[in-house]
Protein backbone atom coordinates (compact mmCIF):
# COMPACT_ATOMS: atom_id res chain seq x y z
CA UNK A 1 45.16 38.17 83.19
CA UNK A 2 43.81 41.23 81.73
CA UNK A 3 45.84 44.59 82.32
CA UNK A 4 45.53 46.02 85.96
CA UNK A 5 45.79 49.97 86.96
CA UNK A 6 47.67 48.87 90.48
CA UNK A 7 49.77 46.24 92.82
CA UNK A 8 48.75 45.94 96.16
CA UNK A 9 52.04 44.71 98.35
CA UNK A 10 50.64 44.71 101.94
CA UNK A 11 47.48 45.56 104.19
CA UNK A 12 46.91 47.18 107.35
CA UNK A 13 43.69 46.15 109.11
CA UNK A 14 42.06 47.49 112.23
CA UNK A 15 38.56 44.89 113.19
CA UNK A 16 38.64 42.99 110.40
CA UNK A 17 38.33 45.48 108.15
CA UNK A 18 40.95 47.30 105.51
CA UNK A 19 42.62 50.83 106.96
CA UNK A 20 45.56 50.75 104.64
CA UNK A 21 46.86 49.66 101.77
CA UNK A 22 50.37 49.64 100.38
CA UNK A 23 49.87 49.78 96.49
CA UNK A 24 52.25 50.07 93.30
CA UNK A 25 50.30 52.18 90.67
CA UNK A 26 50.55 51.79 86.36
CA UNK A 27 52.05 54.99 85.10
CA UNK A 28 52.32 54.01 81.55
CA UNK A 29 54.61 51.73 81.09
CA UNK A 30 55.95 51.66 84.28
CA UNK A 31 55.16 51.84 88.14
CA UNK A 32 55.36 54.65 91.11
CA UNK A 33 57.08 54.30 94.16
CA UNK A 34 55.09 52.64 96.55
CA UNK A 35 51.90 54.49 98.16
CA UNK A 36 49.13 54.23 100.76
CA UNK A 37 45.30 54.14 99.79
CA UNK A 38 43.22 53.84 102.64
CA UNK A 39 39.78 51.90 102.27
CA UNK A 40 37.72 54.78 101.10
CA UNK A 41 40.10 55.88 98.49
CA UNK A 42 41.00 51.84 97.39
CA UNK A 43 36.74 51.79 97.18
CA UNK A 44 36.75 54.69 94.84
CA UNK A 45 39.69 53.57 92.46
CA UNK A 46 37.70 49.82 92.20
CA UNK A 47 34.17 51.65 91.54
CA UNK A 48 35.41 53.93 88.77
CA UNK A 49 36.82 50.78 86.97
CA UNK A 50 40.24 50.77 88.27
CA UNK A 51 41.55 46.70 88.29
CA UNK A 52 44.34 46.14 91.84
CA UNK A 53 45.99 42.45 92.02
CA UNK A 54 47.96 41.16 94.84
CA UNK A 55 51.62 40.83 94.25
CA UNK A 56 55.29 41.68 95.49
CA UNK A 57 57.87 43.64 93.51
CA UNK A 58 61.32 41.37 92.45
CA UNK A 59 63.83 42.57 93.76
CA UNK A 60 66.27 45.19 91.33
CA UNK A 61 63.63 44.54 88.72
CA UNK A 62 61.49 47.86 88.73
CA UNK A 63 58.13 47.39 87.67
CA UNK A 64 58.40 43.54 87.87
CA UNK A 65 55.95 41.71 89.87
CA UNK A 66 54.81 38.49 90.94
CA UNK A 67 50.91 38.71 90.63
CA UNK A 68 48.77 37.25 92.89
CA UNK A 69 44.91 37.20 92.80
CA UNK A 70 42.64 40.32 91.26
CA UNK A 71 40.95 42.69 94.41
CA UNK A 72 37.24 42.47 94.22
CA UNK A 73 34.40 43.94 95.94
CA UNK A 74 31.23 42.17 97.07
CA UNK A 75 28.42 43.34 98.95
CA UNK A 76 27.29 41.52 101.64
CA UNK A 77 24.31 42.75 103.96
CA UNK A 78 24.52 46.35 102.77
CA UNK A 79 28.75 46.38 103.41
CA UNK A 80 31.33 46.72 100.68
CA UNK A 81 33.84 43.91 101.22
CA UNK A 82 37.34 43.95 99.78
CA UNK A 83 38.42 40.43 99.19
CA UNK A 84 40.78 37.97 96.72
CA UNK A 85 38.23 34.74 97.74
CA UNK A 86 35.12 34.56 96.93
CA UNK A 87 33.17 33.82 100.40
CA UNK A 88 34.24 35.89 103.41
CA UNK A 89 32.12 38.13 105.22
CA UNK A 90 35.29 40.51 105.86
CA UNK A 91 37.64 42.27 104.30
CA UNK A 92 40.84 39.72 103.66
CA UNK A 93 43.49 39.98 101.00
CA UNK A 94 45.68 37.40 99.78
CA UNK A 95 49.00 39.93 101.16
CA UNK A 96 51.46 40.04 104.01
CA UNK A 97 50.32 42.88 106.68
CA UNK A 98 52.23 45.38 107.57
């Protein structure tokens, strides 16, 4: 898998659709604490080139993950979908909710 900027760990959604996100980013080398990104800001980061997986942190290993799928948008009927599969007509990510 090609480098990726973040880590999404979980996802808060409110009507089938993406409020919050709980996200690692890349600072160099390493990772930040954890974060929230709501939708718009998630959309932005993704637009501007910005890769996010799926994953969960190992425990007492830092910026050691267990990657899941890449984040991806589609558009379906004028709507930006964030999505890990590749036919849903919501927003649905392969990540516990929180």
């Amino acid at each position: 898998m090609k480098k990726f900027d973040g880590v999404i760990e979980a996802v808060r959604y409110k009507n089938g659709q993406i409020v919050y996100v709980r996200a690692y980013e890349r600072r160099g080398v390493t990772f930040s604490d954890s974060l929230l990104l709501d939708r718009k800001t998630l959309l932005e980061r993704l637009g501007k080139g910005q890769r996010f997986v799926t994953g969960q942190r190992q425990k007492y290993l830092a910026s050691t993950f267990n990657i899941g799928k890449p984040v991806k948008v589609v558009n379906v009927d004028g709507r930006q979908i964030l999505t890990t599969h590749d036919d849903l007509m919501h927003d649905d990510l392969e990540a516990p909710v929180f």
